[in-house]
N, C-alpha and C. Protein backbone atom coordinates (compact mmCIF):
# COMPACT_ATOMS: atom_id res chain seq x y z
N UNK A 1 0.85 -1.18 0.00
CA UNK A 1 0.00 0.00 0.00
C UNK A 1 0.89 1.24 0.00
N UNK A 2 0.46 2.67 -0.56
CA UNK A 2 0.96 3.45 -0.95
C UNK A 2 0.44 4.63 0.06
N UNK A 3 0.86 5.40 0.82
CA UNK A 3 0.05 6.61 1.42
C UNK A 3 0.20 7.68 1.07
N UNK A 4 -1.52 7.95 0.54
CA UNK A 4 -1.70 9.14 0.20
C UNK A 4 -1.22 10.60 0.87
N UNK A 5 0.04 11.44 0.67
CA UNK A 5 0.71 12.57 1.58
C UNK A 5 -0.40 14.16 1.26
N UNK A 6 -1.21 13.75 0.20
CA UNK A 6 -1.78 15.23 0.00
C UNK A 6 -2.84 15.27 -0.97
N UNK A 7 -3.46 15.76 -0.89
CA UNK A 7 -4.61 16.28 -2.07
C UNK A 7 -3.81 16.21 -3.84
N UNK A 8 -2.85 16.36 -3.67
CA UNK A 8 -1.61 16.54 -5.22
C UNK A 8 -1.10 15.27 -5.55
N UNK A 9 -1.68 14.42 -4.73
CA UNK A 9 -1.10 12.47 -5.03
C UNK A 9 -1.85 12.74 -6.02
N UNK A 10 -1.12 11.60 -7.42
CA UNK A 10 -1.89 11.32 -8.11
C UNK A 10 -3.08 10.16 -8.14
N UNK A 11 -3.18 9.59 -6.50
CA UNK A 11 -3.52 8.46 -6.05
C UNK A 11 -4.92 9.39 -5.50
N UNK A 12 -4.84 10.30 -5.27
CA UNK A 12 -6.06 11.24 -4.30
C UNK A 12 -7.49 11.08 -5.37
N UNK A 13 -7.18 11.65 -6.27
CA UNK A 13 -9.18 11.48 -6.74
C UNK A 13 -9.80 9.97 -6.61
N UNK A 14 -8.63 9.39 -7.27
CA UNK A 14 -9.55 7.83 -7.19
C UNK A 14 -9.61 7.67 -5.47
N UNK A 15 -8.88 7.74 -4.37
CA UNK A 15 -9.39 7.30 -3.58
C UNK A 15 -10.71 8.24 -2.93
N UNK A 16 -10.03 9.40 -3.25
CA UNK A 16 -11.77 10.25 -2.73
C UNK A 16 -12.75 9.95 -3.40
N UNK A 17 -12.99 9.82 -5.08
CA UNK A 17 -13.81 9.06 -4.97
C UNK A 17 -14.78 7.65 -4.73
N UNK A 18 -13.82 6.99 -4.41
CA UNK A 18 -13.95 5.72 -4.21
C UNK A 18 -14.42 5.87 -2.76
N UNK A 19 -13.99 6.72 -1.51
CA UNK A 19 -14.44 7.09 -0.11
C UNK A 19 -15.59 7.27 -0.23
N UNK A 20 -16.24 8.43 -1.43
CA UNK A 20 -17.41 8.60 -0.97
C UNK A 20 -18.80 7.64 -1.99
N UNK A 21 -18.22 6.80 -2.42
CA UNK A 21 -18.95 6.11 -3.78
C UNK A 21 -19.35 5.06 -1.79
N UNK A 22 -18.74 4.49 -1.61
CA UNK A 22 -18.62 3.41 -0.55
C UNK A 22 -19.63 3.79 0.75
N UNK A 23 -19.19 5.00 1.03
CA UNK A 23 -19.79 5.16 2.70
C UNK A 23 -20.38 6.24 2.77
N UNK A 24 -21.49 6.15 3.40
CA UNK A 24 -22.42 6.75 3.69
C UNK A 24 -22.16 8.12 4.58
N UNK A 25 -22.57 9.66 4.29
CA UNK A 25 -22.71 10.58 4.89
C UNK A 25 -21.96 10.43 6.14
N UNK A 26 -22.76 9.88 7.06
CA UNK A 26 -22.67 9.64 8.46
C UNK A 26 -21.43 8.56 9.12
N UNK A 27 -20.79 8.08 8.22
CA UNK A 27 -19.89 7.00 8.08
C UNK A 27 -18.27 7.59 7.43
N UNK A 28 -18.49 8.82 7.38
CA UNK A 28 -17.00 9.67 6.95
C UNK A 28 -17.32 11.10 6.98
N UNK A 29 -15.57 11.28 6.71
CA UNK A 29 -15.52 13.09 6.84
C UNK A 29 -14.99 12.99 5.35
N UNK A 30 -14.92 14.71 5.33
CA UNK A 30 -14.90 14.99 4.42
C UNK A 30 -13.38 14.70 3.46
N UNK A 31 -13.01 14.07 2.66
CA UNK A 31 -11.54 13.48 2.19
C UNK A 31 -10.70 14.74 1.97
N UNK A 32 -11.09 15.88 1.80
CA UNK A 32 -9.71 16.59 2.07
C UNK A 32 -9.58 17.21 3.49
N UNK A 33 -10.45 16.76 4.51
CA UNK A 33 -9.39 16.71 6.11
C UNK A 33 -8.85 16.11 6.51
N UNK A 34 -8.89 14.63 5.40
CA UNK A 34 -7.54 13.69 5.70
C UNK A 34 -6.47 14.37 6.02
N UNK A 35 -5.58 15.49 5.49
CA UNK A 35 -4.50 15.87 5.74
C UNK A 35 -4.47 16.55 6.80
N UNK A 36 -5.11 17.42 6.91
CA UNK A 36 -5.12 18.35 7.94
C UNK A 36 -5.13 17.69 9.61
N UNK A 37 -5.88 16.36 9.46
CA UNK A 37 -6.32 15.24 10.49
C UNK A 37 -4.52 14.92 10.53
N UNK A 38 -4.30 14.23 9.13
CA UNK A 38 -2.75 13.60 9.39
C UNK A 38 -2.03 14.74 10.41
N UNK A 39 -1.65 15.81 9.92
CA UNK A 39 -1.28 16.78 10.70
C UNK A 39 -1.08 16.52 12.54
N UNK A 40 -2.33 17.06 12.54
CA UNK A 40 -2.79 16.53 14.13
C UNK A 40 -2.76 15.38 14.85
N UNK A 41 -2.84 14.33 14.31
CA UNK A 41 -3.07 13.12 14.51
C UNK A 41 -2.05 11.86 13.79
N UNK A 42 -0.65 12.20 14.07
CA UNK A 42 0.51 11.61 12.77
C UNK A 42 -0.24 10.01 13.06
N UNK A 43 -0.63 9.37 13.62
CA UNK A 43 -0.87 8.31 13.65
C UNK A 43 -1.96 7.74 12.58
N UNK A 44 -2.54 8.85 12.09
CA UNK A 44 -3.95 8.60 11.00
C UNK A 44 -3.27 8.62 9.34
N UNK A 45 -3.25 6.96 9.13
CA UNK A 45 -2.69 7.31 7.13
C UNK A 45 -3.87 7.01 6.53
N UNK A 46 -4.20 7.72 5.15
CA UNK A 46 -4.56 7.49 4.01
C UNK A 46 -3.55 6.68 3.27
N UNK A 47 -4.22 5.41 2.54
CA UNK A 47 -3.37 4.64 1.73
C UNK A 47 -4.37 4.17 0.57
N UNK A 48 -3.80 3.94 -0.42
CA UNK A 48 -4.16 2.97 -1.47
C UNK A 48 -3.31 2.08 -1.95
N UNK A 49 -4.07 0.73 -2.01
CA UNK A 49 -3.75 -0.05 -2.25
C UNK A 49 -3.25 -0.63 -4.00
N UNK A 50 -2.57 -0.44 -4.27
CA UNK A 50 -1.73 -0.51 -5.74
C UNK A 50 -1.71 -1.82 -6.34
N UNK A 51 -1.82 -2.11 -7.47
CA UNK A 51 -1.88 -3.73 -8.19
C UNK A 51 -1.23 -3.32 -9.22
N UNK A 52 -0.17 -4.71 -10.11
CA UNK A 52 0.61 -4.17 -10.89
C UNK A 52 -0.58 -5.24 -12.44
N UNK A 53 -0.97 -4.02 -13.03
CA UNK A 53 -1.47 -4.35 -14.28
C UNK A 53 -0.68 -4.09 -15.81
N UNK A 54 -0.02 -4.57 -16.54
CA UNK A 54 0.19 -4.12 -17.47
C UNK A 54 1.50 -3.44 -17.65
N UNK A 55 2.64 -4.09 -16.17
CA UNK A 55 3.62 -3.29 -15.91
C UNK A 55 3.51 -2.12 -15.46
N UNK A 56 2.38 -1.67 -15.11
CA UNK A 56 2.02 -0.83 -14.44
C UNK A 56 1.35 -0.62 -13.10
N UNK A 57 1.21 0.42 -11.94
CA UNK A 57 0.77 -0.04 -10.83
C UNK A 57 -0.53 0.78 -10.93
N UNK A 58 -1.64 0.63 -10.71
CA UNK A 58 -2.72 0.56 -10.40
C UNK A 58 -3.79 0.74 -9.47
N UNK A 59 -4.52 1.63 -8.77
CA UNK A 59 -5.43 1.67 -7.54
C UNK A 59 -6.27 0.85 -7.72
N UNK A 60 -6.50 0.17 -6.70
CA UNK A 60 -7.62 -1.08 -6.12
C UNK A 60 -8.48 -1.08 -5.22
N UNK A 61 -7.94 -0.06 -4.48
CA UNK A 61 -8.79 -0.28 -2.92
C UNK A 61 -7.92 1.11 -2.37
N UNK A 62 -8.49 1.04 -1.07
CA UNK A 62 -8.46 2.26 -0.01
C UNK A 62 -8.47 1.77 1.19
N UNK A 63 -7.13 2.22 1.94
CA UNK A 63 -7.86 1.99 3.65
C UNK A 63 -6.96 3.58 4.82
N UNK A 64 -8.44 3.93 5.28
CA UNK A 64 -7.80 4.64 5.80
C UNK A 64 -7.57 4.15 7.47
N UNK A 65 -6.39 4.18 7.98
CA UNK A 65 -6.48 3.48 9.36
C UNK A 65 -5.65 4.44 10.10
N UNK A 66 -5.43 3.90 11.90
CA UNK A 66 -4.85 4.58 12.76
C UNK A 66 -3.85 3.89 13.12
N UNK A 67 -2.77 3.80 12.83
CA UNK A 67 -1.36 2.89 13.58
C UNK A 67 -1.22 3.48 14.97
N UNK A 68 -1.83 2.73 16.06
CA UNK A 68 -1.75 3.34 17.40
C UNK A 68 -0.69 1.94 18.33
N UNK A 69 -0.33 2.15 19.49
CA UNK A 69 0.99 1.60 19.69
C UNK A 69 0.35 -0.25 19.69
N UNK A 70 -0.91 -0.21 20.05
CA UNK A 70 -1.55 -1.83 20.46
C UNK A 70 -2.39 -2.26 19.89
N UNK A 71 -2.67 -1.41 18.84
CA UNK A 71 -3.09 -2.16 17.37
C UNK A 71 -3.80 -0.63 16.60
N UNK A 72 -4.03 -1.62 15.38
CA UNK A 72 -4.49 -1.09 14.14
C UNK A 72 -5.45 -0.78 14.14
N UNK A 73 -6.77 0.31 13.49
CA UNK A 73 -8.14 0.80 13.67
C UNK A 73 -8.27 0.93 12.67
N UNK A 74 -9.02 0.21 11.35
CA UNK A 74 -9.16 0.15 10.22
C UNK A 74 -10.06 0.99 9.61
N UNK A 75 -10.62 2.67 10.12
CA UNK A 75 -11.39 3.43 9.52
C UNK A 75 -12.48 3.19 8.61
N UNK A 76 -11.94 3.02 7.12
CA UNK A 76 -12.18 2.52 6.20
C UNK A 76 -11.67 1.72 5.13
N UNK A 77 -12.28 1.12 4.70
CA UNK A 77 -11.99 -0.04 3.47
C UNK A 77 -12.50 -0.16 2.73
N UNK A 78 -11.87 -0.02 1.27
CA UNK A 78 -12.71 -0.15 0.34
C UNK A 78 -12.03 -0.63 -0.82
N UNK A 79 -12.48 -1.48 -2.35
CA UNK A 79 -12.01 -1.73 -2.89
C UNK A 79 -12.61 -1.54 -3.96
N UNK A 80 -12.38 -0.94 -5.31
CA UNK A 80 -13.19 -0.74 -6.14
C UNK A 80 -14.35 -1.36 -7.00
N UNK A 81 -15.38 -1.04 -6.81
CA UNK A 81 -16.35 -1.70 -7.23
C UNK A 81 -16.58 -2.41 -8.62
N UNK A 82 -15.72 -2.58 -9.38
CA UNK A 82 -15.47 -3.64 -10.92
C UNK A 82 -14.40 -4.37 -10.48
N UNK A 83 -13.60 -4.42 -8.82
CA UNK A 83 -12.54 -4.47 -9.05
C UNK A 83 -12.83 -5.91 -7.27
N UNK A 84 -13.57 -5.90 -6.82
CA UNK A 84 -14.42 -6.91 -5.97
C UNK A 84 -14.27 -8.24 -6.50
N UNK A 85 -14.55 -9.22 -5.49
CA UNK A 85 -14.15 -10.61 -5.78
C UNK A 85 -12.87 -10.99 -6.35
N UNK A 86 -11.71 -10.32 -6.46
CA UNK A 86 -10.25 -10.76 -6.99
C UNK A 86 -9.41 -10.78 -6.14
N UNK A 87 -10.32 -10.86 -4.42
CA UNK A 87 -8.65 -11.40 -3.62
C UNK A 87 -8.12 -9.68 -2.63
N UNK A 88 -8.45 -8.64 -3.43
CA UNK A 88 -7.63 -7.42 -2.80
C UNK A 88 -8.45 -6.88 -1.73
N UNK A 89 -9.28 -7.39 -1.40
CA UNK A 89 -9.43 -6.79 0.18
C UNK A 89 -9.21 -7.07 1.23
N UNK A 90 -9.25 -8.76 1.08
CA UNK A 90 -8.51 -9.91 1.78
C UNK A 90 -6.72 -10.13 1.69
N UNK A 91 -5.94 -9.18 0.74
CA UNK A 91 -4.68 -9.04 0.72
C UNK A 91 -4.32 -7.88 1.57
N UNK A 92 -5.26 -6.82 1.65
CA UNK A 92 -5.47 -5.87 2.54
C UNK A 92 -5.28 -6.07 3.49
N UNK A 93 -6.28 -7.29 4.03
CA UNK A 93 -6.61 -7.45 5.48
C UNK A 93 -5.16 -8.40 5.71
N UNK A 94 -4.90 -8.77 4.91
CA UNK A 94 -3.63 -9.37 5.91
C UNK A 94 -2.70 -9.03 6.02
N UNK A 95 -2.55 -7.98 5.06
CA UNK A 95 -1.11 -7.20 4.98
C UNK A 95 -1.28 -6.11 6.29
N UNK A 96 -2.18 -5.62 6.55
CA UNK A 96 -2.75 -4.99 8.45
C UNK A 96 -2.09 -5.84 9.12
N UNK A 97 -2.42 -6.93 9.46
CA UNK A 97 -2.53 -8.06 10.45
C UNK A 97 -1.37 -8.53 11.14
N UNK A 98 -0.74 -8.16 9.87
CA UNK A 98 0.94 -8.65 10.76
C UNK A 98 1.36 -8.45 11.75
N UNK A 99 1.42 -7.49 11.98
CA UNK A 99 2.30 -6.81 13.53
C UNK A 99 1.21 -6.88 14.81
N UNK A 100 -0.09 -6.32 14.30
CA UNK A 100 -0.63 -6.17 15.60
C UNK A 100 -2.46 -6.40 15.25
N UNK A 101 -2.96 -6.48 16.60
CA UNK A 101 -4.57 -6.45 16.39
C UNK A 101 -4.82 -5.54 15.67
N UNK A 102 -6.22 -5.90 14.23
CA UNK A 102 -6.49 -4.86 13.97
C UNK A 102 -7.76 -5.18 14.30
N UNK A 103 -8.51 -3.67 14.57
CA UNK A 103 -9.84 -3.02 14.81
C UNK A 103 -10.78 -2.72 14.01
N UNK A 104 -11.68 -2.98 13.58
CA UNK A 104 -12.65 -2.20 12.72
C UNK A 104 -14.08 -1.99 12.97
N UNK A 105 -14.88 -1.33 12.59
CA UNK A 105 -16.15 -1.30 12.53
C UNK A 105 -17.10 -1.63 11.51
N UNK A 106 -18.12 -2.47 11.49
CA UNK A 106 -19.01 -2.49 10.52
C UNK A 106 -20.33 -2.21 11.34
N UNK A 107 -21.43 -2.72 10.30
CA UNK A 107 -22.72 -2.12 10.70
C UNK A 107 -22.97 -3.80 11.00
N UNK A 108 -23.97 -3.76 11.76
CA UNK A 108 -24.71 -5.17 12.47
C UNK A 108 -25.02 -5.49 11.48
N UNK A 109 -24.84 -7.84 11.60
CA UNK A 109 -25.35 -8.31 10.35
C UNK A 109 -27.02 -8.57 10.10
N UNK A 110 -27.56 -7.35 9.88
CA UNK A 110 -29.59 -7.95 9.97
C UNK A 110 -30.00 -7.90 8.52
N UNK A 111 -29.21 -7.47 7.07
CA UNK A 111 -29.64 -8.26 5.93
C UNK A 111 -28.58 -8.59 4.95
N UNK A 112 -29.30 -8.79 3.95
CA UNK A 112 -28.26 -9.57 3.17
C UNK A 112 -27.05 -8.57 3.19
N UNK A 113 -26.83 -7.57 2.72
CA UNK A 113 -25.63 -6.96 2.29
C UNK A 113 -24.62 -6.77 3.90
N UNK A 114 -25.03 -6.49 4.67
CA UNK A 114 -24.25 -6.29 5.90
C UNK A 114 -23.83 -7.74 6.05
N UNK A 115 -24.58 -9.08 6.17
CA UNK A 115 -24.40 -10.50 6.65
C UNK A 115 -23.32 -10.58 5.70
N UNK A 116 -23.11 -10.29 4.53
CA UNK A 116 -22.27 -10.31 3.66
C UNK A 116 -20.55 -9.83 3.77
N UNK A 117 -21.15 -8.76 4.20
CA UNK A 117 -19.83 -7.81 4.74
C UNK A 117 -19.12 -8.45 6.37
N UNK A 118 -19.74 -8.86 6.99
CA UNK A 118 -19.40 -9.66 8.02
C UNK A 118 -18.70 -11.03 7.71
N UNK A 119 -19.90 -11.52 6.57
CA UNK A 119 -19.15 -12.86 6.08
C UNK A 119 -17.47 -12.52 5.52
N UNK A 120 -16.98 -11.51 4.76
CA UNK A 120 -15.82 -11.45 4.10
C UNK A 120 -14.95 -11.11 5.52
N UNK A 121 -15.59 -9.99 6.56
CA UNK A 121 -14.20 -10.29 7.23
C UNK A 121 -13.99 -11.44 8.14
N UNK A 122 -14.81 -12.35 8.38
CA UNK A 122 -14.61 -13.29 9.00
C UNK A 122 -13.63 -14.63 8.35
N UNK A 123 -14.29 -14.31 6.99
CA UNK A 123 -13.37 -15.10 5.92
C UNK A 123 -11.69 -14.72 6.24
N UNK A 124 -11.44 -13.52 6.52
CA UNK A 124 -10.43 -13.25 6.84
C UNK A 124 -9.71 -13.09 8.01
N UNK A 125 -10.21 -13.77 8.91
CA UNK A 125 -9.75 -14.17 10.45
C UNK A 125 -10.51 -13.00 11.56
N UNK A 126 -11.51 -12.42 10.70
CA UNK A 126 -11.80 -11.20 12.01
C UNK A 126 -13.56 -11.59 12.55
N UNK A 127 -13.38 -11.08 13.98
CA UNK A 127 -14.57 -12.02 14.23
C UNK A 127 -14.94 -10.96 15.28
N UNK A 128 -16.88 -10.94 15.43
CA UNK A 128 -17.25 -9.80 15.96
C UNK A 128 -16.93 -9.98 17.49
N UNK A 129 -16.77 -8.85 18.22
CA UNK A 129 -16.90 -8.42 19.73
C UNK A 129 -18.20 -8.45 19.97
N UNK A 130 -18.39 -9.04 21.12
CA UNK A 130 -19.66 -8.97 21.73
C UNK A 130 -20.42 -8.22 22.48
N UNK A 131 -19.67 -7.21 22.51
CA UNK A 131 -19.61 -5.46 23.19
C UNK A 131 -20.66 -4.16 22.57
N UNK A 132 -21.43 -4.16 22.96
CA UNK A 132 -22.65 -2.95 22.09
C UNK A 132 -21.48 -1.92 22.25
N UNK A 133 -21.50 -1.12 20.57
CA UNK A 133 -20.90 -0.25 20.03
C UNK A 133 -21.88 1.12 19.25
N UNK A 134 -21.38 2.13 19.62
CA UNK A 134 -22.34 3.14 18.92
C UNK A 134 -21.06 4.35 18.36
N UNK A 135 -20.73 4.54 17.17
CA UNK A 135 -19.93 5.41 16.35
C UNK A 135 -20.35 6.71 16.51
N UNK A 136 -19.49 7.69 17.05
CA UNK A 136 -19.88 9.09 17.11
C UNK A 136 -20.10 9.95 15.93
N UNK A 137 -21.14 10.75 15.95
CA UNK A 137 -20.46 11.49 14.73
C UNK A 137 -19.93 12.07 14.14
N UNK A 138 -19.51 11.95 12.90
CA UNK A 138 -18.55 12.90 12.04
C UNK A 138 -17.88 14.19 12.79
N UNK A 139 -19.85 14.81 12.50
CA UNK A 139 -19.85 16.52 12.48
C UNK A 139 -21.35 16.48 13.57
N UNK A 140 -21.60 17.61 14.35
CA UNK A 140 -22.52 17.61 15.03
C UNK A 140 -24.02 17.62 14.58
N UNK A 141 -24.09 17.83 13.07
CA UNK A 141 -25.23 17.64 12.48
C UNK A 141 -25.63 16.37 11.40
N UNK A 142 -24.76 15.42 12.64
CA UNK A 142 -25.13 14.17 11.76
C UNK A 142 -25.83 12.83 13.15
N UNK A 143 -26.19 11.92 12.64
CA UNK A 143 -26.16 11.25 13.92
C UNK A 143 -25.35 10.33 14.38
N UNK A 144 -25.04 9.56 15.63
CA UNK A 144 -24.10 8.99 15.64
C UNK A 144 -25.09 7.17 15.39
N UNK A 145 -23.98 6.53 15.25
CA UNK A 145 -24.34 5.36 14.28
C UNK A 145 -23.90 4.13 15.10
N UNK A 146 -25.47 3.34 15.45
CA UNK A 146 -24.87 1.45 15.37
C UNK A 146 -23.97 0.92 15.06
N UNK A 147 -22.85 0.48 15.33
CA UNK A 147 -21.87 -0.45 14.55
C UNK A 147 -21.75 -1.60 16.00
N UNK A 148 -20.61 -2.29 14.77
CA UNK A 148 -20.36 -3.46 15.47
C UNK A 148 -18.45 -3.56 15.56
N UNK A 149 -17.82 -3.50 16.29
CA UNK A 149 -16.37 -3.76 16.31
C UNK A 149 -16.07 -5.17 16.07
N UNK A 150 -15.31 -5.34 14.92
CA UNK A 150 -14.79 -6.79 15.02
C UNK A 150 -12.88 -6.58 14.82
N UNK A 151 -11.94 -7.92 15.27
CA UNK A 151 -10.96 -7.72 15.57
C UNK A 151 -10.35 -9.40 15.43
N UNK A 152 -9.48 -9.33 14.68
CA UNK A 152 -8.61 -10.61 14.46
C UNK A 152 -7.95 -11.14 15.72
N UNK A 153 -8.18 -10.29 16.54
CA UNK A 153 -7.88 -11.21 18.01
C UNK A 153 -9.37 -10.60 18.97
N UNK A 154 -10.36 -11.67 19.23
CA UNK A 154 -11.15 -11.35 20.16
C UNK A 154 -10.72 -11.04 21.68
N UNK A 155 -10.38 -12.32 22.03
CA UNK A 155 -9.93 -12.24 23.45
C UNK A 155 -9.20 -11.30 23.83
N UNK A 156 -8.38 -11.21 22.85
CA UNK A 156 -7.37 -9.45 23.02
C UNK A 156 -8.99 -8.26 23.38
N UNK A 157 -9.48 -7.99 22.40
CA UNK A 157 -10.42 -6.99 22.15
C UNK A 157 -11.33 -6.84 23.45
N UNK A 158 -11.81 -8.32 23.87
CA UNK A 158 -13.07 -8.16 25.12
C UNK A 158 -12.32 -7.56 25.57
N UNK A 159 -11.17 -7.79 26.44
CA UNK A 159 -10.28 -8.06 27.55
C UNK A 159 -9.59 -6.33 27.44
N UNK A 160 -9.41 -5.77 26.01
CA UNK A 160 -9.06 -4.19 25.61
C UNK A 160 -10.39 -3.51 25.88
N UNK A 161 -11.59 -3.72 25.59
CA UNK A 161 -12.78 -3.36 25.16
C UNK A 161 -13.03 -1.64 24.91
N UNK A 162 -12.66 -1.19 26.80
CA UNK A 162 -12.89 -0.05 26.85
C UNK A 162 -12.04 0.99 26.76
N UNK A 163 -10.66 0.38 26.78
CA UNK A 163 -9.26 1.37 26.14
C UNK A 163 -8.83 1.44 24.74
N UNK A 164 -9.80 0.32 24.23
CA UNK A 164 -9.67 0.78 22.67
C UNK A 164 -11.26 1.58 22.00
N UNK A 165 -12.27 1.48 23.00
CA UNK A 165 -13.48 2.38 22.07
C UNK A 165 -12.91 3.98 22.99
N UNK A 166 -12.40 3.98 23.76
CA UNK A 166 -11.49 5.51 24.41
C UNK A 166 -10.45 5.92 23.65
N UNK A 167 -9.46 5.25 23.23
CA UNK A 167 -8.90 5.36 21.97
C UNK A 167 -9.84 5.70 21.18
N UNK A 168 -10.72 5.00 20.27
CA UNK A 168 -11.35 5.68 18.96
C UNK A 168 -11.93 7.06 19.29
N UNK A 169 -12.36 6.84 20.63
CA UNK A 169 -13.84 8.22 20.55
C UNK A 169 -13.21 9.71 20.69
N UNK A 170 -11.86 9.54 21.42
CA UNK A 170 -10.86 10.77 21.62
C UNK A 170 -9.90 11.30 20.52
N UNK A 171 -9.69 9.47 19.72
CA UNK A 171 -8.03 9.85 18.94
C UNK A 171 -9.24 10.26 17.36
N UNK A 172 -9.94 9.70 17.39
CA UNK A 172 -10.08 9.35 15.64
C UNK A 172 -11.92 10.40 15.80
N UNK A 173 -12.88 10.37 16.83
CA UNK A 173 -13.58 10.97 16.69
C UNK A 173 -13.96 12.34 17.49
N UNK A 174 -12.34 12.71 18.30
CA UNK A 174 -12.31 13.93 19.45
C UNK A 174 -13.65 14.32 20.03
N UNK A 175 -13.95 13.25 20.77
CA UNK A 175 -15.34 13.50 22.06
C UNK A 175 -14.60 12.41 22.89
N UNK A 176 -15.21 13.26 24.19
CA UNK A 176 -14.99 12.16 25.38
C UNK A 176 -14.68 11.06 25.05
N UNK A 177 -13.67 10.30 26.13
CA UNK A 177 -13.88 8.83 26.45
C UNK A 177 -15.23 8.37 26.67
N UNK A 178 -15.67 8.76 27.49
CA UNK A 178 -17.33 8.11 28.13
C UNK A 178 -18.23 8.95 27.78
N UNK A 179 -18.11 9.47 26.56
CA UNK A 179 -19.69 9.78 25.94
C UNK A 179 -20.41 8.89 25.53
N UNK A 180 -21.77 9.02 25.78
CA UNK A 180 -22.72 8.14 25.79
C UNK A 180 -23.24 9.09 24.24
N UNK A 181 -23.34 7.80 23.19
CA UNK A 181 -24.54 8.27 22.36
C UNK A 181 -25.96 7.25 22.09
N UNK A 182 -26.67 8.45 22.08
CA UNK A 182 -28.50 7.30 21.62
C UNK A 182 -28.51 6.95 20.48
N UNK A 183 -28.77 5.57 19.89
CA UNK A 183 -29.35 5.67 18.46
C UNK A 183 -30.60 5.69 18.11
């Protein structure tokens, strides 16, 4: 994977658009405060994921994550939509995996497309926490959102539970540790 350093990558439109083709309003910020975030937050990369086609290298996918000292927080993921079922999101996920737990969020599995999305990361060694999770939001005029944390090491995760959703809610969504949100 390649990280995106600025709005002037030639890697930046495809992944902004590919950020916002993928996730929903309430499920991201806006892709040029990626940098400004990097800034503040050196621990937060933008990357894309590169494939060599034609002797040439290629965008495939997107992940934006947090390299924090006791694991990984996988933001977002995404892989281009003609570009699904060939293996690169699952090369993704393991090329994360190496060094340390990684973290992520999805939405609960209650229909087909979410059961789906659960099914692929499980395919890939990550398996849900059993911990009710609620995602803050973005911006204050959005709402904050259901999810579900899953993590290639559970027992790590229960046993982390509440020093890694204090981590997310301070490092990656700056509100309290112990804010409570309603859905």
């Amino acid at each position: 994977m390649a990280e995106i350093p600025s709005a002037a990558d030639p890697n930046y439109a495809f992944a902004a658009q590919l950020y916002m083709d993928a996730f929903p309003p309430e499920e991201r910020r806006n892709p040029l405060e990626w940098f400004a975030l990097h800034e503040q937050q050196p621990q937060m990369h933008v990357c894309v994921a590169l494939s060599c086609e034609k002797e040439k290298e290629v965008p495939v996918g997107l992940a934006c994550l947090w390299q924090f000292e006791s694991f990984v927080y996988v933001e977002h993921l995404a892989v281009a939509t003609d570009l699904r079922q060939k293996g690169y999101g699952g090369e993704i996920l393991q090329q994360l995996m190496e060094e340390k737990p990684v973290v992520l969020e999805v939405e609960p599995p209650v229909d087909e497309i979410t059961q789906l999305r659960v099914a692929f990361y499980r395919k890939h060694g990550l398996d849900l926490c059993g911990k009710p999770y609620v995602q803050p939001p973005y911006k204050a005029d959005l709402p904050p959102v259901e999810l579900c944390l899953m993590t290639n090491r559970t027992t790590w995760l229960e046993a982390q539970f509440y020093e890694v959703k204090s981590k997310l809610y301070t490092k990656v969504y700056g509100v309290e540790a112990d804010a409570v949100f309603l859905v």
